[in-house]
C-alpha atoms as a PDB file:
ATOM      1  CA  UNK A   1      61.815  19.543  18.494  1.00  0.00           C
ATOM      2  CA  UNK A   2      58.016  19.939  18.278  1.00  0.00           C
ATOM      3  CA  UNK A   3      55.675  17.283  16.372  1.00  0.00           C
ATOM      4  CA  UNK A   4      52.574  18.956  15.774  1.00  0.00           C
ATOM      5  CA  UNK A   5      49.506  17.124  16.995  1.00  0.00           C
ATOM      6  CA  UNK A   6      47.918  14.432  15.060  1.00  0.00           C
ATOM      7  CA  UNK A   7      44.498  14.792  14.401  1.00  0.00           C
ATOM      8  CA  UNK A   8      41.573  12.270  15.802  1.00  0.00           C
ATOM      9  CA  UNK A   9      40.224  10.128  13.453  1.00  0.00           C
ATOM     10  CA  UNK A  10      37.182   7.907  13.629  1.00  0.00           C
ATOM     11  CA  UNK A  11      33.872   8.181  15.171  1.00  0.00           C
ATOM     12  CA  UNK A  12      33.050   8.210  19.182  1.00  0.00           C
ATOM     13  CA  UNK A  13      30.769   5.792  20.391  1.00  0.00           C
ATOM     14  CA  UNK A  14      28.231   7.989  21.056  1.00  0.00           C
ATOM     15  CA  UNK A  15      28.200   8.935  17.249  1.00  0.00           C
ATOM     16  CA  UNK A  16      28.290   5.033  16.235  1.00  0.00           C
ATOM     17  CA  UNK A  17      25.033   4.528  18.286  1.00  0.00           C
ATOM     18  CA  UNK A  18      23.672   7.635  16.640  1.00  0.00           C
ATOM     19  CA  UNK A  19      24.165   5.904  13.547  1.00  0.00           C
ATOM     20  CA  UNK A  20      22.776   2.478  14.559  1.00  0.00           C
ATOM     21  CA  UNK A  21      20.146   4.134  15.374  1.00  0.00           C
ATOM     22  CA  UNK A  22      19.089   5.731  12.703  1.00  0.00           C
ATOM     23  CA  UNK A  23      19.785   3.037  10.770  1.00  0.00           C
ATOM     24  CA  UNK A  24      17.633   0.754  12.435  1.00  0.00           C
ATOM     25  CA  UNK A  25      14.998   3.201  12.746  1.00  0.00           C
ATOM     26  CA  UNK A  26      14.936   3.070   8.614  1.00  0.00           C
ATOM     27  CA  UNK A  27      14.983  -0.809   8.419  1.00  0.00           C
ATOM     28  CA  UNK A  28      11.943  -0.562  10.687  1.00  0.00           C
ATOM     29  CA  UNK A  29      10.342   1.501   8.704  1.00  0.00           C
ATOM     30  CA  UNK A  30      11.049  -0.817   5.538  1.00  0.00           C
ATOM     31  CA  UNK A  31       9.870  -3.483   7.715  1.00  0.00           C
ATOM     32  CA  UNK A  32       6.646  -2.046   7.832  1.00  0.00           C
ATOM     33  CA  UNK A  33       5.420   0.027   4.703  1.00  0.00           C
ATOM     34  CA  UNK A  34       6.798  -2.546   2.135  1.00  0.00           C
ATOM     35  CA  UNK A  35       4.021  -5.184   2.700  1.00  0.00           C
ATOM     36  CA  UNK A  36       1.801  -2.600   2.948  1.00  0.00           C
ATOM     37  CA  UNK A  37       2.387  -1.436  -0.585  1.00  0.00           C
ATOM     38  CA  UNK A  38       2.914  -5.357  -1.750  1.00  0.00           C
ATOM     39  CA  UNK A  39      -0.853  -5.506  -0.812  1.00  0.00           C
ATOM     40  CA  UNK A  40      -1.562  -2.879  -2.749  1.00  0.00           C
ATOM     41  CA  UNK A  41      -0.369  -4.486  -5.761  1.00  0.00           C
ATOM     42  CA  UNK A  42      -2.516  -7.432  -5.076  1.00  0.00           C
ATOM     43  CA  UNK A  43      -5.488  -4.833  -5.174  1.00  0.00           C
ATOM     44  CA  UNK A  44      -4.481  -3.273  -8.151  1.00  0.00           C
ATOM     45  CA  UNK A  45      -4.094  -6.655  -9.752  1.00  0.00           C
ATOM     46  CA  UNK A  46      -7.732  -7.727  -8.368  1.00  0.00           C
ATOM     47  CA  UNK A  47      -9.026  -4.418 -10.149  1.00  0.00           C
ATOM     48  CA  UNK A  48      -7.185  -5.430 -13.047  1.00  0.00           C
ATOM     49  CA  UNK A  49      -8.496  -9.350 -13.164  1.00  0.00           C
ATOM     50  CA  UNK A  50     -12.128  -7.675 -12.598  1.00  0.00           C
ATOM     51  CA  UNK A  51     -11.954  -5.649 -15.372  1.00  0.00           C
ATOM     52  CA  UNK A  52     -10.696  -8.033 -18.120  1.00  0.00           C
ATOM     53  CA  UNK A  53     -13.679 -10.154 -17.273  1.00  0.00           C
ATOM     54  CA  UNK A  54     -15.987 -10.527 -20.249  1.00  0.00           C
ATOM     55  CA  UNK A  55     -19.038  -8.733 -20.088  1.00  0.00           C
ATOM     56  CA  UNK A  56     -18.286  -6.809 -16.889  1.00  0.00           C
ATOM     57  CA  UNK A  57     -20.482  -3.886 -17.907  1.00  0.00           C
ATOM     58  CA  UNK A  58     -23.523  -5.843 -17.933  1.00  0.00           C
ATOM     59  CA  UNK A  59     -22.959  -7.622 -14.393  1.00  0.00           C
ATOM     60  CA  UNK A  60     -24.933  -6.590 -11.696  1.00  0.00           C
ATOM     61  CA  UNK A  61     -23.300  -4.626  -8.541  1.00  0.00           C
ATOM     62  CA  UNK A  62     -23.427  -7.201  -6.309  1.00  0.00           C
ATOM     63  CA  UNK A  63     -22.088  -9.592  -9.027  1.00  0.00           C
ATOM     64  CA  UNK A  64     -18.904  -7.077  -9.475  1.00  0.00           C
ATOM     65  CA  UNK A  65     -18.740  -6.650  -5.758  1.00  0.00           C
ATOM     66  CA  UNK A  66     -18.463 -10.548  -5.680  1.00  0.00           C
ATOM     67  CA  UNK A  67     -15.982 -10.977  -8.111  1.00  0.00           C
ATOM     68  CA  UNK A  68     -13.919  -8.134  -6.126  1.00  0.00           C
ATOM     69  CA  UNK A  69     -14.542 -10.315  -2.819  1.00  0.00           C
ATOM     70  CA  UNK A  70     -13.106 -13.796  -4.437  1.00  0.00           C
ATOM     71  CA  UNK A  71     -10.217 -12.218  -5.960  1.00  0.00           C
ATOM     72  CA  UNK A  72      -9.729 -10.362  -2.378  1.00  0.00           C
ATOM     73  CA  UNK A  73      -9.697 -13.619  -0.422  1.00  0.00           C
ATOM     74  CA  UNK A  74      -7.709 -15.556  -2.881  1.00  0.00           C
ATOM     75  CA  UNK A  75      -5.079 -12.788  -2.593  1.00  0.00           C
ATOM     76  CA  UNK A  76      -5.669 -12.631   1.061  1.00  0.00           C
ATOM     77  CA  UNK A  77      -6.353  -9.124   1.276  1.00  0.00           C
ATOM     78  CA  UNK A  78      -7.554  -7.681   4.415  1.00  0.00           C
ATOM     79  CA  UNK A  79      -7.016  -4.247   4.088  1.00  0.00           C
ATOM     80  CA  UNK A  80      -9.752  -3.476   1.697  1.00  0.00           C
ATOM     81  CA  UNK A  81     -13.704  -3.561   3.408  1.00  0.00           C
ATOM     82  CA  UNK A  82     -17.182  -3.088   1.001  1.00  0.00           C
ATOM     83  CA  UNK A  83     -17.737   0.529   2.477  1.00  0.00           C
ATOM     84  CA  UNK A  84     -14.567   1.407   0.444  1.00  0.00           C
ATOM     85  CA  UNK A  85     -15.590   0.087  -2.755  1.00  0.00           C
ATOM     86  CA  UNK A  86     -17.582   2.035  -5.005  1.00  0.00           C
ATOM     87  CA  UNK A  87     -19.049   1.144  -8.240  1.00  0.00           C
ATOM     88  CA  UNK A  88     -21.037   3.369 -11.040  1.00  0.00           C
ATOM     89  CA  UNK A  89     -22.903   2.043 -13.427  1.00  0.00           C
ATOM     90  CA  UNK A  90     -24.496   3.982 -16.059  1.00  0.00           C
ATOM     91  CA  UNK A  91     -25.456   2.254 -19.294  1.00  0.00           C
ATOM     92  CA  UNK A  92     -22.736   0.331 -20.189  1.00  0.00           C
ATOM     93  CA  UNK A  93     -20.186   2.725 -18.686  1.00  0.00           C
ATOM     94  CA  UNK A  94     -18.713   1.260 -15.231  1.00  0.00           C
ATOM     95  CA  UNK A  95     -16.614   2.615 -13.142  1.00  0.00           C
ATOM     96  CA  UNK A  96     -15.268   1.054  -9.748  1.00  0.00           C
ATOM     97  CA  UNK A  97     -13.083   2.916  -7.496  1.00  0.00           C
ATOM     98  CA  UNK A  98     -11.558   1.814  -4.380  1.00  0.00           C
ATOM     99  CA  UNK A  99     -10.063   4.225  -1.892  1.00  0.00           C
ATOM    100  CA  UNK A 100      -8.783   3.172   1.193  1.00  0.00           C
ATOM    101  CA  UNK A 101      -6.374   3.485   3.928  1.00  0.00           C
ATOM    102  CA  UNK A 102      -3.475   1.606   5.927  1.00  0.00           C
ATOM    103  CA  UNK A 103      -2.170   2.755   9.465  1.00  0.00           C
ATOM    104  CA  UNK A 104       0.603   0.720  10.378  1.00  0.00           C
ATOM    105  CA  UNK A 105       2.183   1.472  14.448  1.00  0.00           C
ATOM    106  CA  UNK A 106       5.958   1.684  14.299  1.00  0.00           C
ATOM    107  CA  UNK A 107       7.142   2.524  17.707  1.00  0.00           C
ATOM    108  CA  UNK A 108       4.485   3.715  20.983  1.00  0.00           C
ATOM    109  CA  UNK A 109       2.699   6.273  19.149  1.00  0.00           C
ATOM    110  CA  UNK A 110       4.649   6.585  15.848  1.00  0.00           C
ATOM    111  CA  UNK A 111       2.188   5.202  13.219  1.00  0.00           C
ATOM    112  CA  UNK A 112       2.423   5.274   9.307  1.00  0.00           C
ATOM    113  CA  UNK A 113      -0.578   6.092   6.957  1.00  0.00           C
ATOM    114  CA  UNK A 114      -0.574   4.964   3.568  1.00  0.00           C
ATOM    115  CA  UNK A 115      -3.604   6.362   1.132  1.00  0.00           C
ATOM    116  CA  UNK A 116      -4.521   4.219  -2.082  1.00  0.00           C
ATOM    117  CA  UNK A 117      -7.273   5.119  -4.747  1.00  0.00           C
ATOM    118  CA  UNK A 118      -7.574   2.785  -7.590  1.00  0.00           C
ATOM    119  CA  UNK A 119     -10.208   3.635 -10.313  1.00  0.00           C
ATOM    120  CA  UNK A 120     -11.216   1.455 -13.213  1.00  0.00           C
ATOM    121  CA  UNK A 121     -13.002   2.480 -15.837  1.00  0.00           C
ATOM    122  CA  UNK A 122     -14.579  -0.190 -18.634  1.00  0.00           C
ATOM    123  CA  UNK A 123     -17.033   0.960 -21.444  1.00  0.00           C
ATOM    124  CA  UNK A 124     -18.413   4.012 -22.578  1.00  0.00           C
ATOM    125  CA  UNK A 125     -20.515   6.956 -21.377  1.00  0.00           C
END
């Protein structure tokens, strides 16, 4: 009487590790871009504050670029320097855009880059 052969079932080890691994690999990688993009919303929401100031398009540059600066520090954001914030005024048209970058290491050499432009845009042309 022959029983045919049962097949396997289940993973190897080898296969579990490979798993693991990936898997930690992606929690890393959560690890690092989500506060990157949670600081982003704090920019966005500095942009935001700046712009529902009254009277914003009759402030100064350097009175805009304050404002930017407090509600930077009270939102402790590092990520975002002067040289990447640039504001046009023309009449009472402003515009303020910020464009910036975040490079993050993961593992030796293994970095992530994260681009962000933000543009505001209060009055009129």
């Amino acid at each position: 009487m022959n029983l045919p052969f049962k097949k396997q079932q289940g993973l190897t080890f080898i296969s579990l590790l490979l798993i693991l691994g990936l898997i930690g690999f992606f929690v890393l990688l959560a690890f690092k871009i989500i506060p990157i993009y949670l600081d982003h919303s704090k920019v966005s929401k500095a942009l935001a504050a700046v712009k529902a100031m009254p009277g914003i398009e009759s402030k100064s540059e350097s009175e805009i670029r304050s404002a930017l600066g407090k509600q930077f520090e009270m939102n402790y954001v590092y990520d975002v320097n002067q040289k990447d914030v640039k504001v046009l005024k023309h009449g009472t048209y402003l515009k303020v855009t910020i464009e910036y970058e975040v490079a993050k290491k993961l593992v030796g050499n293994l970095s992530a880059l994260a681009e962000f432009n933000d543009v505001i845009e209060v009055g009129q042309e």
